[in-house]
PDB file of N, CA and C in Angstrom:
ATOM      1  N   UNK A   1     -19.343  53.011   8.186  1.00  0.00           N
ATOM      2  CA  UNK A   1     -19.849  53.802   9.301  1.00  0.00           C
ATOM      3  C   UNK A   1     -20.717  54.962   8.805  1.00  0.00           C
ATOM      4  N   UNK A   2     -21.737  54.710   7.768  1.00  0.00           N
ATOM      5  CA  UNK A   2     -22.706  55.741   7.461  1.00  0.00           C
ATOM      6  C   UNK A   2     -22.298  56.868   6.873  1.00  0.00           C
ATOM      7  N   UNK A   3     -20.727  57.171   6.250  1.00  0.00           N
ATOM      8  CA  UNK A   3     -20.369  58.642   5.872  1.00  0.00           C
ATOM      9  C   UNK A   3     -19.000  59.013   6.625  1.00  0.00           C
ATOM     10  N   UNK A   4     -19.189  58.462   7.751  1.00  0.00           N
ATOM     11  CA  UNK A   4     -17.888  58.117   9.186  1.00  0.00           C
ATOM     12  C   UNK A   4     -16.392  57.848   8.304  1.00  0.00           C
ATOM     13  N   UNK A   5     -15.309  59.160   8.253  1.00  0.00           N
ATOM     14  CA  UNK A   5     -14.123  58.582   8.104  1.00  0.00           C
ATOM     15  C   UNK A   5     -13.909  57.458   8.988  1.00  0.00           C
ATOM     16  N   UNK A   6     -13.988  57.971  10.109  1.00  0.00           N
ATOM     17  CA  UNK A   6     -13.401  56.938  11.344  1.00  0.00           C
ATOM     18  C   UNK A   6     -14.470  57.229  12.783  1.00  0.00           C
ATOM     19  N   UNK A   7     -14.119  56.383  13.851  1.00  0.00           N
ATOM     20  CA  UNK A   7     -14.895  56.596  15.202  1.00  0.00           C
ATOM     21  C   UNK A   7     -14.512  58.163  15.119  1.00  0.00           C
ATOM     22  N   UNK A   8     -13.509  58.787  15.247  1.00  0.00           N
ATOM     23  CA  UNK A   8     -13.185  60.033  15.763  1.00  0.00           C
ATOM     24  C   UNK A   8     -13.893  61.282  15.046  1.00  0.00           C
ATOM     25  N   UNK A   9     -14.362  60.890  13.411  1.00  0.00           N
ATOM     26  CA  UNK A   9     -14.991  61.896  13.148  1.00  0.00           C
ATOM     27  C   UNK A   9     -16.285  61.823  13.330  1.00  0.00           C
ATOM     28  N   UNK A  10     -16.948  60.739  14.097  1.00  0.00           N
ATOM     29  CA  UNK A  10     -18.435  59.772  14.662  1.00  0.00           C
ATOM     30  C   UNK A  10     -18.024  61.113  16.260  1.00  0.00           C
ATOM     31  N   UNK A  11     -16.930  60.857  16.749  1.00  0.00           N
ATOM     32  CA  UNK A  11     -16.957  61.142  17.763  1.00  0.00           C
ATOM     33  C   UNK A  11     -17.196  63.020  18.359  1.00  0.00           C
ATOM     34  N   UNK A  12     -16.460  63.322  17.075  1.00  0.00           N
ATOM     35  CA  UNK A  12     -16.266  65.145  16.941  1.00  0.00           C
ATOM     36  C   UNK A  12     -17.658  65.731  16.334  1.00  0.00           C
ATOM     37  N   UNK A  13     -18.446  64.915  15.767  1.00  0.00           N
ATOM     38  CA  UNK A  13     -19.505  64.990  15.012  1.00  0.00           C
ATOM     39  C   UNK A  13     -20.587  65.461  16.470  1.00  0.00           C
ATOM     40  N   UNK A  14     -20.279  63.978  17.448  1.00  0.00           N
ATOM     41  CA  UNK A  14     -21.347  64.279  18.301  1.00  0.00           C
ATOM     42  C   UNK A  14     -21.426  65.205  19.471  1.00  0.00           C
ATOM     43  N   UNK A  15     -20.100  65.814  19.592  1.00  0.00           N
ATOM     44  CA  UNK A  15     -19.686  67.224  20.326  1.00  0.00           C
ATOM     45  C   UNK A  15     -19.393  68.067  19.902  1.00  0.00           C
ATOM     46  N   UNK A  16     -19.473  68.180  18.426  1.00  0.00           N
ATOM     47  CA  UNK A  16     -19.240  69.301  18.067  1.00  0.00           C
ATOM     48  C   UNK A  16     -19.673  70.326  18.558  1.00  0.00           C
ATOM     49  N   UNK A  17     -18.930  71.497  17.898  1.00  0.00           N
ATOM     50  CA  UNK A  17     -19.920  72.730  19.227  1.00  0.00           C
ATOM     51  C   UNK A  17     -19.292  73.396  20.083  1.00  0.00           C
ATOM     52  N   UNK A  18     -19.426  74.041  20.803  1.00  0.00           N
ATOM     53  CA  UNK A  18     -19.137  74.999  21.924  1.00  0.00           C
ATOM     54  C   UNK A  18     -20.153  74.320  22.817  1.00  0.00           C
ATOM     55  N   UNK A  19     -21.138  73.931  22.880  1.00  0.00           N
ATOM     56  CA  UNK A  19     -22.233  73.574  24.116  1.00  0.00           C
ATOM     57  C   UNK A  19     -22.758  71.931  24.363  1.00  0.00           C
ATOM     58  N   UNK A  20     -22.268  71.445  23.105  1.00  0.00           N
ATOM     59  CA  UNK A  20     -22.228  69.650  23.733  1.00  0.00           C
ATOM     60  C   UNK A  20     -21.673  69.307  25.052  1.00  0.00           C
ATOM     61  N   UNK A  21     -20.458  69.498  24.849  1.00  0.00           N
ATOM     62  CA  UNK A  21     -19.514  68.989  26.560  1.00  0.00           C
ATOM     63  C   UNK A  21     -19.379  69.350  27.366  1.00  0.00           C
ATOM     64  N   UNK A  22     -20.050  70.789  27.101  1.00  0.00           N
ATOM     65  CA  UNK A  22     -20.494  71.512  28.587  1.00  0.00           C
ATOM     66  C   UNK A  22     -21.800  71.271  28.924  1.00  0.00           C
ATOM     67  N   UNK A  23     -22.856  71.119  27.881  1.00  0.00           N
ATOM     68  CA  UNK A  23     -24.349  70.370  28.726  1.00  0.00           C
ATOM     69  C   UNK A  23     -24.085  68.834  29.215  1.00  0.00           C
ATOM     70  N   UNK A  24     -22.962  67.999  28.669  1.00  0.00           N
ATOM     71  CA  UNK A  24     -22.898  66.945  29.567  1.00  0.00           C
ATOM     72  C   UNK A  24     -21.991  67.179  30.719  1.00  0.00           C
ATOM     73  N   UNK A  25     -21.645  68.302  30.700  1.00  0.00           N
ATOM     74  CA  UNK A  25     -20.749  68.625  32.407  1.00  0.00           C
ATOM     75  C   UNK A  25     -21.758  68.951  32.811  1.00  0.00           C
ATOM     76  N   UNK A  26     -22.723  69.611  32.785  1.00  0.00           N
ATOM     77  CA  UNK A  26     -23.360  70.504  33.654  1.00  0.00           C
ATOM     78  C   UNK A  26     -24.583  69.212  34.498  1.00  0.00           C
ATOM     79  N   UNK A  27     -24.554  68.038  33.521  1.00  0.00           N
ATOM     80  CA  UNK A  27     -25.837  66.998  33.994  1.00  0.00           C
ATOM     81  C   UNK A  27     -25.058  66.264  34.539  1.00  0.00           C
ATOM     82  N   UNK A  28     -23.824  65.716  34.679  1.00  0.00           N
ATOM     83  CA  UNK A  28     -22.918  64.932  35.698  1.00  0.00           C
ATOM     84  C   UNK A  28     -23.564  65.108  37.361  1.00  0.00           C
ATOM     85  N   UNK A  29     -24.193  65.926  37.646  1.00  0.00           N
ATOM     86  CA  UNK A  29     -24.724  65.696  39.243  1.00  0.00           C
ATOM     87  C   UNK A  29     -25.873  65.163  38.768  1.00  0.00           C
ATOM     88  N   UNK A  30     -26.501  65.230  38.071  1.00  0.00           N
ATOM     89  CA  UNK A  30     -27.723  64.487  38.139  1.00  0.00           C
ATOM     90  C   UNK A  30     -28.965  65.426  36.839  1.00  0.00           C
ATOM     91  N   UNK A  31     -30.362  65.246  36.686  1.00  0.00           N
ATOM     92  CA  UNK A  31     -31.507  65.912  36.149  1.00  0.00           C
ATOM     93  C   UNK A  31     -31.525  67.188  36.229  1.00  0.00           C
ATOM     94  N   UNK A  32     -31.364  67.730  35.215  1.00  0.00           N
ATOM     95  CA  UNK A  32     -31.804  69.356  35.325  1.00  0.00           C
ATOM     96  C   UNK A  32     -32.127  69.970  34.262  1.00  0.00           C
ATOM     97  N   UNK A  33     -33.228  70.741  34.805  1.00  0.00           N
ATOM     98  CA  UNK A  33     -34.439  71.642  34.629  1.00  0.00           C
ATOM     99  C   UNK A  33     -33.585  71.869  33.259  1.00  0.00           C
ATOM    100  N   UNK A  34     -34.481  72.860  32.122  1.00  0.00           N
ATOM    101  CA  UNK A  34     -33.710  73.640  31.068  1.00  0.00           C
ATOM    102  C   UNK A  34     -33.316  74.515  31.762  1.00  0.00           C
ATOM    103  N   UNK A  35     -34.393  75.680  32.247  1.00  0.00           N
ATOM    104  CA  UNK A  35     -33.560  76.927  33.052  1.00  0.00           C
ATOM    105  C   UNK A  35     -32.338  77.190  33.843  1.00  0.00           C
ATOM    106  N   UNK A  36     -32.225  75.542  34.927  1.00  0.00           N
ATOM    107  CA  UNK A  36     -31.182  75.761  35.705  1.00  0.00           C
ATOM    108  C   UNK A  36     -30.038  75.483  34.598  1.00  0.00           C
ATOM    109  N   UNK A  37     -30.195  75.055  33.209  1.00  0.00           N
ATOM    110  CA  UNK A  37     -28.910  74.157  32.498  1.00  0.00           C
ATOM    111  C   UNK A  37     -28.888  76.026  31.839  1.00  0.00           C
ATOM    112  N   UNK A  38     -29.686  76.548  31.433  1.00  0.00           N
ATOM    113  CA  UNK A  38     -29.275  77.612  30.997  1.00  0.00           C
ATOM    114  C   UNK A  38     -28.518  78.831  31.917  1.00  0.00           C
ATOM    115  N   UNK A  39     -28.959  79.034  32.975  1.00  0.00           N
ATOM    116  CA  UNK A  39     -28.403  79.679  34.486  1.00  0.00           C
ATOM    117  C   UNK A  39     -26.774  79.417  33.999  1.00  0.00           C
ATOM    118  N   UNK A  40     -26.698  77.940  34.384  1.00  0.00           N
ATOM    119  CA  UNK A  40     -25.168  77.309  33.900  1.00  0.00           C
ATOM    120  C   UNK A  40     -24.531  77.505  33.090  1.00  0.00           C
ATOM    121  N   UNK A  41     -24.979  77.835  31.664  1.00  0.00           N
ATOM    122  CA  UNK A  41     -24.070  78.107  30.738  1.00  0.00           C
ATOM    123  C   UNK A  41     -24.712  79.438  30.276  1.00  0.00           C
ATOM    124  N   UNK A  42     -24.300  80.320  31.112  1.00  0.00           N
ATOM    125  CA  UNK A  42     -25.230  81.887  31.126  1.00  0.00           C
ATOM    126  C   UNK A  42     -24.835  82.820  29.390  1.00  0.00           C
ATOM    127  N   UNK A  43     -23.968  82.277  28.927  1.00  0.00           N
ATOM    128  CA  UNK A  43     -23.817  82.683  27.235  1.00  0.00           C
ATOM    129  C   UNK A  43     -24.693  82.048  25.882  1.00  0.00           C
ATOM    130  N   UNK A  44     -25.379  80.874  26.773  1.00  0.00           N
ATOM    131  CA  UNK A  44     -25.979  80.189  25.339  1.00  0.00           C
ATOM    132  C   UNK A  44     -27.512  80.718  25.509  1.00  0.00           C
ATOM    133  N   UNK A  45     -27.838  80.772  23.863  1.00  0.00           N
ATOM    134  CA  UNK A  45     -29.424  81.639  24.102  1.00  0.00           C
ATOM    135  C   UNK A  45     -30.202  80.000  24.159  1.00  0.00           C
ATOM    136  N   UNK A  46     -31.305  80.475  24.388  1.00  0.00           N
ATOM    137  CA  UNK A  46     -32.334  79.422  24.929  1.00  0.00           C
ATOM    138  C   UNK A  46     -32.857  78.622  23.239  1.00  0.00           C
ATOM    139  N   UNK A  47     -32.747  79.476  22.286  1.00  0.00           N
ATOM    140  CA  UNK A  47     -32.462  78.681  20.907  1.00  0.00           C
ATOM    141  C   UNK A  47     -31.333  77.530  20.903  1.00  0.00           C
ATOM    142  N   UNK A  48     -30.204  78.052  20.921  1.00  0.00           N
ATOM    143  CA  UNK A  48     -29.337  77.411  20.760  1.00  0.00           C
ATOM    144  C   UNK A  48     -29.443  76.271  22.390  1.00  0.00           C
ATOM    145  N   UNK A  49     -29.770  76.099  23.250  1.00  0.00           N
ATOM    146  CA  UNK A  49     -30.003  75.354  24.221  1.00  0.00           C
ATOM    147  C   UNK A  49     -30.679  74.377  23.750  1.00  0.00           C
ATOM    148  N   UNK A  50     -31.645  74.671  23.320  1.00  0.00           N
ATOM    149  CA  UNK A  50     -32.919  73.490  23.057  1.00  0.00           C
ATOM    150  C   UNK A  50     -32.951  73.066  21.651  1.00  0.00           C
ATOM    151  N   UNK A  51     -31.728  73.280  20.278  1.00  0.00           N
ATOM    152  CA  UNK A  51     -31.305  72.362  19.505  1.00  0.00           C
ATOM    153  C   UNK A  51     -30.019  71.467  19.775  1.00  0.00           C
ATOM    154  N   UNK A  52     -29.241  72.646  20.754  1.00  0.00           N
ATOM    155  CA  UNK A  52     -28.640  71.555  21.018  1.00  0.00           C
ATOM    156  C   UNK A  52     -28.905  70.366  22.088  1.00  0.00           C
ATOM    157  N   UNK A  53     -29.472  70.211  22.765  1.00  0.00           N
ATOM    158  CA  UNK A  53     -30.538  68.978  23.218  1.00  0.00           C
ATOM    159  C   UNK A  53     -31.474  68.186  22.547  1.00  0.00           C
ATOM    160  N   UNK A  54     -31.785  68.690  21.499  1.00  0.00           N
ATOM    161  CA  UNK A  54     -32.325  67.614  20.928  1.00  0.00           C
ATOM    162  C   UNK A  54     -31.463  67.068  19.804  1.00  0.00           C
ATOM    163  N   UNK A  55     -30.276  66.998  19.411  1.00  0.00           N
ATOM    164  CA  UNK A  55     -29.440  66.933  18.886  1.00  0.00           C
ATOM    165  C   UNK A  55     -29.138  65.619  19.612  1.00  0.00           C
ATOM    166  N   UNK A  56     -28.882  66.345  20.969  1.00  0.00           N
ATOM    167  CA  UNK A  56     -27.903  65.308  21.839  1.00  0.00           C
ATOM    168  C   UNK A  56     -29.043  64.273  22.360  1.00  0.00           C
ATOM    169  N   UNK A  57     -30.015  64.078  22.149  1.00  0.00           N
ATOM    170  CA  UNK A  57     -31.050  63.335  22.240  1.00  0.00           C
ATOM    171  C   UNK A  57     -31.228  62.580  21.306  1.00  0.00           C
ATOM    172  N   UNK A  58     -31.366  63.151  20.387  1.00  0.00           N
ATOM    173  CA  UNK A  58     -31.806  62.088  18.882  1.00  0.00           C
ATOM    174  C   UNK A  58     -30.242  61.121  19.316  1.00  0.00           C
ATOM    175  N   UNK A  59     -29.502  61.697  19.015  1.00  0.00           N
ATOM    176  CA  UNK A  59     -27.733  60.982  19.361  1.00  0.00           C
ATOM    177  C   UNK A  59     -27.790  60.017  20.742  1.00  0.00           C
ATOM    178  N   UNK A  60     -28.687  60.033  21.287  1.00  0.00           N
ATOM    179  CA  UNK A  60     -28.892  59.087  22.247  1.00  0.00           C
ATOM    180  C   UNK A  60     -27.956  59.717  23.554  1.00  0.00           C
ATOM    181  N   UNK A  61     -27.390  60.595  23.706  1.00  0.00           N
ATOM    182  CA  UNK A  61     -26.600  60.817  24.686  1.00  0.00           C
ATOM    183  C   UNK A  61     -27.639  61.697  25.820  1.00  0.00           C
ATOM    184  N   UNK A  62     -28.376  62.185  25.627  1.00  0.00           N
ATOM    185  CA  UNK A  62     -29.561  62.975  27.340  1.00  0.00           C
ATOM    186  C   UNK A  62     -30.724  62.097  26.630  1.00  0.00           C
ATOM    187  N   UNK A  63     -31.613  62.323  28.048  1.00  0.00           N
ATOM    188  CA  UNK A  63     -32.579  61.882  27.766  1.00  0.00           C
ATOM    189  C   UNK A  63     -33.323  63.423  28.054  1.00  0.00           C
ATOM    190  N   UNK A  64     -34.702  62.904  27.749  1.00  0.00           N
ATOM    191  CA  UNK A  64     -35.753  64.559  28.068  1.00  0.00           C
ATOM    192  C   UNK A  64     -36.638  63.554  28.841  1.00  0.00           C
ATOM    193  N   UNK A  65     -37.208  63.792  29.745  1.00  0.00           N
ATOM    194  CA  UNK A  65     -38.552  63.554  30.582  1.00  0.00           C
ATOM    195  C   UNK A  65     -39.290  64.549  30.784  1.00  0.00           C
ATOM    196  N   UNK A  66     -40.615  64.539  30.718  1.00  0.00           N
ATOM    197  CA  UNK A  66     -41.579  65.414  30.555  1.00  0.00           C
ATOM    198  C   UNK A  66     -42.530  64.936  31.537  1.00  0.00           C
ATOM    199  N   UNK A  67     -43.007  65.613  32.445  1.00  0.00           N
ATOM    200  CA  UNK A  67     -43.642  65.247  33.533  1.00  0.00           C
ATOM    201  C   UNK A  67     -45.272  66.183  33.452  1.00  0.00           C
ATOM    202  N   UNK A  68     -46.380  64.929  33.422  1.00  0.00           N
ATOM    203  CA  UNK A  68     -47.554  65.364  33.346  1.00  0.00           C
ATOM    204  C   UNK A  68     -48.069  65.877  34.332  1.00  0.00           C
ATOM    205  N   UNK A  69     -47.795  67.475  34.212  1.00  0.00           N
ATOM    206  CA  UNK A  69     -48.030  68.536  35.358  1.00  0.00           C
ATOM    207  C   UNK A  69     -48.139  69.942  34.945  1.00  0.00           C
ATOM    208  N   UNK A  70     -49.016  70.810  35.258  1.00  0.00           N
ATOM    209  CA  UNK A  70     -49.376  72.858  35.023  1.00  0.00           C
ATOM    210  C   UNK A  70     -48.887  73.372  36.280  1.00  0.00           C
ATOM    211  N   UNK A  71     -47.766  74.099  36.078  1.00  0.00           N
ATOM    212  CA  UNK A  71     -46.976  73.979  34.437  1.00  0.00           C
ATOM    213  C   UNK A  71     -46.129  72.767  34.263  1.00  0.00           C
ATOM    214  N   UNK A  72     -46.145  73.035  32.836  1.00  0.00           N
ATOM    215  CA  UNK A  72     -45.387  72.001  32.448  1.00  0.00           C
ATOM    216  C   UNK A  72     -44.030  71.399  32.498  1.00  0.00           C
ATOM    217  N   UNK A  73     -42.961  70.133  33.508  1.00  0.00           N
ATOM    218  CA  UNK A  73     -41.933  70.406  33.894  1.00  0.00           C
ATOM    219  C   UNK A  73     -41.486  69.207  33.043  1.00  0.00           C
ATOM    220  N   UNK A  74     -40.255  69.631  32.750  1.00  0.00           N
ATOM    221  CA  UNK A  74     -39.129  68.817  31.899  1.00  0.00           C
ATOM    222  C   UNK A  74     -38.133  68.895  32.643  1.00  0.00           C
ATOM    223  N   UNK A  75     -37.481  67.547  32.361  1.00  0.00           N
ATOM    224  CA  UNK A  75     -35.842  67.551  33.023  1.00  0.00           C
ATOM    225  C   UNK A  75     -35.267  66.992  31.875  1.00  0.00           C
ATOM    226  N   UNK A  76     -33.498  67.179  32.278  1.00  0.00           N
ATOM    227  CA  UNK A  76     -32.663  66.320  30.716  1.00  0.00           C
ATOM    228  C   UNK A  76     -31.847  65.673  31.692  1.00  0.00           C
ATOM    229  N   UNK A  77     -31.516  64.488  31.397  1.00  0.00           N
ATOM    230  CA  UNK A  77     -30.669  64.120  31.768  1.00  0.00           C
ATOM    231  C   UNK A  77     -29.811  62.773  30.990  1.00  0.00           C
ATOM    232  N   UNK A  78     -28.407  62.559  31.507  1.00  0.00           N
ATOM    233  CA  UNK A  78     -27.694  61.560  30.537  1.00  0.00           C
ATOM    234  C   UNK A  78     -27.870  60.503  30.665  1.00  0.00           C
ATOM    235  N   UNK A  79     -27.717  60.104  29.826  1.00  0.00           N
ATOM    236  CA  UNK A  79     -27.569  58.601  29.136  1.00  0.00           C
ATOM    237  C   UNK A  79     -26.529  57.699  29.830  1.00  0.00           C
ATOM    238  N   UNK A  80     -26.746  56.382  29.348  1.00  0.00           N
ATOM    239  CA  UNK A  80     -25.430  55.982  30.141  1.00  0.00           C
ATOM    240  C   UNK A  80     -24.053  56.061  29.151  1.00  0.00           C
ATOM    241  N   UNK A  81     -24.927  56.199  27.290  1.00  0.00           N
ATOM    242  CA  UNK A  81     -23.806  56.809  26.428  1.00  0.00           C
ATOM    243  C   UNK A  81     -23.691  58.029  26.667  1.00  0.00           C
ATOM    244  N   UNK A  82     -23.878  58.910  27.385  1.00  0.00           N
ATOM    245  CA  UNK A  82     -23.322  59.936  27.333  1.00  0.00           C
ATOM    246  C   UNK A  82     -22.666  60.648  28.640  1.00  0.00           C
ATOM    247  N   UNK A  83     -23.114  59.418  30.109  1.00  0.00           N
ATOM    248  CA  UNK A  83     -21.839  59.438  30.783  1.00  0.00           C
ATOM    249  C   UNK A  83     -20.657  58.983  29.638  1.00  0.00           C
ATOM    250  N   UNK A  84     -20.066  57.502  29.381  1.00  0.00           N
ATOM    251  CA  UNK A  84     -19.331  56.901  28.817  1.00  0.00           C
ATOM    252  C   UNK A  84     -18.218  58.383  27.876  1.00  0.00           C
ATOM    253  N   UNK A  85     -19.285  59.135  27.344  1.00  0.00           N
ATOM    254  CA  UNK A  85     -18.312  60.403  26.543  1.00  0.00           C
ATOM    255  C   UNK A  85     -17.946  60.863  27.536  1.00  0.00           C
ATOM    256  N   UNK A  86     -18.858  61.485  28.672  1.00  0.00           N
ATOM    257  CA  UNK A  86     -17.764  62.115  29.709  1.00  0.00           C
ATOM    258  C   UNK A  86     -16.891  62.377  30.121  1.00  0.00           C
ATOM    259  N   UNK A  87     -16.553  60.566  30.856  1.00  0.00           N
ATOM    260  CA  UNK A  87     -15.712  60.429  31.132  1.00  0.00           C
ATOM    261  C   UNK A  87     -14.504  60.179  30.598  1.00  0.00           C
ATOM    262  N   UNK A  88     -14.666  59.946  28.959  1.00  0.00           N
ATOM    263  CA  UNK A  88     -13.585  60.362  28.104  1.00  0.00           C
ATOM    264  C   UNK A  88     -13.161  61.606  27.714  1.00  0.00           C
ATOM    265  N   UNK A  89     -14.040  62.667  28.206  1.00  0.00           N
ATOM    266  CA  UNK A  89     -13.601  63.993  27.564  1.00  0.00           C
ATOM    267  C   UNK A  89     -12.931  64.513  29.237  1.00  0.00           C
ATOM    268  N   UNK A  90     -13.200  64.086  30.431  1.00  0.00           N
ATOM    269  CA  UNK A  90     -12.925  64.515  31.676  1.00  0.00           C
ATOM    270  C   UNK A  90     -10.943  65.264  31.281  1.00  0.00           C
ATOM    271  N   UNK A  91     -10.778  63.911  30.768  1.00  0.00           N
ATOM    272  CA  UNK A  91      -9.068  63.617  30.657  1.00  0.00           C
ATOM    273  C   UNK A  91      -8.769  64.696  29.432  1.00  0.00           C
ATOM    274  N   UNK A  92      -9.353  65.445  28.542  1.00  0.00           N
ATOM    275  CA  UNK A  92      -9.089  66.107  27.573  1.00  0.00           C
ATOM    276  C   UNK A  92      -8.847  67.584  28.474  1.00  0.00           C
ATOM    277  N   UNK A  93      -9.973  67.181  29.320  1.00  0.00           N
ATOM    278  CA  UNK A  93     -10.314  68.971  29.835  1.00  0.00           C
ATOM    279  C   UNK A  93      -8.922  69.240  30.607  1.00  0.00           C
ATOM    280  N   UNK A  94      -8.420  67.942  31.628  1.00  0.00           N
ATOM    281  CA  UNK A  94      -7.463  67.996  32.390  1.00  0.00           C
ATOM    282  C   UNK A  94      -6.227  68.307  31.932  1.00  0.00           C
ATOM    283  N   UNK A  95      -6.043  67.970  30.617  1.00  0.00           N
ATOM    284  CA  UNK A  95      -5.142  68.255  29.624  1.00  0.00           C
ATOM    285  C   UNK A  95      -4.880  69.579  29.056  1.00  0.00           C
ATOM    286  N   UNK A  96      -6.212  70.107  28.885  1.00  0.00           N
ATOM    287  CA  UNK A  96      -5.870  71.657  28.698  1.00  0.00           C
ATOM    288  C   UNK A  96      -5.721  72.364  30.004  1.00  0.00           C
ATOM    289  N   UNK A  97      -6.450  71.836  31.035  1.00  0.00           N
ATOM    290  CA  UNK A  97      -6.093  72.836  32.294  1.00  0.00           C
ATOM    291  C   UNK A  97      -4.246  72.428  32.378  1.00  0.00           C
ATOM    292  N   UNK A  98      -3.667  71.492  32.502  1.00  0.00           N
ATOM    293  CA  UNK A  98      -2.487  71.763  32.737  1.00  0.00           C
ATOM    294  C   UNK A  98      -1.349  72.053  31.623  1.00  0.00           C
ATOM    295  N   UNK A  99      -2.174  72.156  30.504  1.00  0.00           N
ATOM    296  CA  UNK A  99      -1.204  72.515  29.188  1.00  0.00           C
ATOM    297  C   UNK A  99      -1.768  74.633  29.255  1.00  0.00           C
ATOM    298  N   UNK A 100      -2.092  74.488  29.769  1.00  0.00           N
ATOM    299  CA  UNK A 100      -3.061  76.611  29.605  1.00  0.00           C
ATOM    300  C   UNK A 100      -1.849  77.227  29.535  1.00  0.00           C
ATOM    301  N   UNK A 101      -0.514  77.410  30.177  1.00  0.00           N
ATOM    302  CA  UNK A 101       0.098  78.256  29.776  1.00  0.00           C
ATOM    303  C   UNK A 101       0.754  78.032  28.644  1.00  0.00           C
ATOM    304  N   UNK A 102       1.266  76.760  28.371  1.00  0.00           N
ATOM    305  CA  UNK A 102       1.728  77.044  26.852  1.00  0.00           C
ATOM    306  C   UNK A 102       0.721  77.399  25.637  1.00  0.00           C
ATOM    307  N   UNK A 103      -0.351  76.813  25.916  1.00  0.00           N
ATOM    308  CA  UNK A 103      -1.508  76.998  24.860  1.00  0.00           C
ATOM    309  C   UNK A 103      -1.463  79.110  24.903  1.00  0.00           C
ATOM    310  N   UNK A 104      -2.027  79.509  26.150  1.00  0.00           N
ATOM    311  CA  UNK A 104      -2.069  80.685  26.164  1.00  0.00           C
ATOM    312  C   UNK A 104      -0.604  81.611  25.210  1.00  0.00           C
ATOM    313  N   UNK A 105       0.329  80.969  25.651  1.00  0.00           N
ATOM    314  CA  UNK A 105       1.695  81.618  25.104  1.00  0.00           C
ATOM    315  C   UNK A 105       1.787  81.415  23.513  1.00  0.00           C
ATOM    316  N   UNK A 106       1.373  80.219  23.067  1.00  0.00           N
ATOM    317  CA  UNK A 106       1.502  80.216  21.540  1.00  0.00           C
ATOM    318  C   UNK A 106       0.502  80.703  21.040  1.00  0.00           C
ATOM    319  N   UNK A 107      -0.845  80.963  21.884  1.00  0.00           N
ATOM    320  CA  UNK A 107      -1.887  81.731  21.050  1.00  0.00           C
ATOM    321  C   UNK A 107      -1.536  83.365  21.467  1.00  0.00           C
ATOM    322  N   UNK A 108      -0.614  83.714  22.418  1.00  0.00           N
ATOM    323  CA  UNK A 108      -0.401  85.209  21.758  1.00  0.00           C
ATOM    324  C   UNK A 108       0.863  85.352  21.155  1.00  0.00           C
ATOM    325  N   UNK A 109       1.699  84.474  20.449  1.00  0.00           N
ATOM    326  CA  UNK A 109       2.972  84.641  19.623  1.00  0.00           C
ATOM    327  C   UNK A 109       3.107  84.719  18.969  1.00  0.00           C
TER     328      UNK A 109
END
């Protein structure tokens, strides 16, 4: 697998990050703008926005469309590999929302 202990370090590789699995939450309704994806995740700088998209692009998971128009408009949107992660990470998130108080309690003990 190219360097790949296993799928899982293929898999942590391609979300790694703080802003992978939240730019594929944020495109789950559909195409959006950079600005509105930045609006959305109002902590990430517009550097860190637009490597991590092309990251997640080269990785095949968003696509970019670029629309021949002044000014110039781009949208990102997912893949059908990168629904497919989604909806595998949906069940992770659900997991910490109903594990939060013990997590919270052993991270102040």
């Amino acid at each position: 697998m190219d360097g790949y202990s296993c799928g899982l370090d293929l898999a942590v590789d391609l979300i790694g990050g703080k802003w992978k699995a939240l730019i594929l939450w944020e495109l789950r309704e559909g195409p959006q703008r950079f600005n509105s994806l930045g609006r959305s995740l109002e902590k990430v700088s517009a550097k860190m926005l637009t490597q991590q998209l092309k990251e997640m692009q080269h990785d095949g998971l968003v696509l970019r469309h670029s629309y021949g128009e002044v000014p110039p408009r781009v949208e990102y949107s997912m893949t059908d590999l990168g629904q497919q992660l989604l909806a595998l990470l949906e069940p992770v998130g659900d997991w910490a929302e109903a594990n939060y108080p013990s997590i919270r309690a052993a991270r102040s003990a």
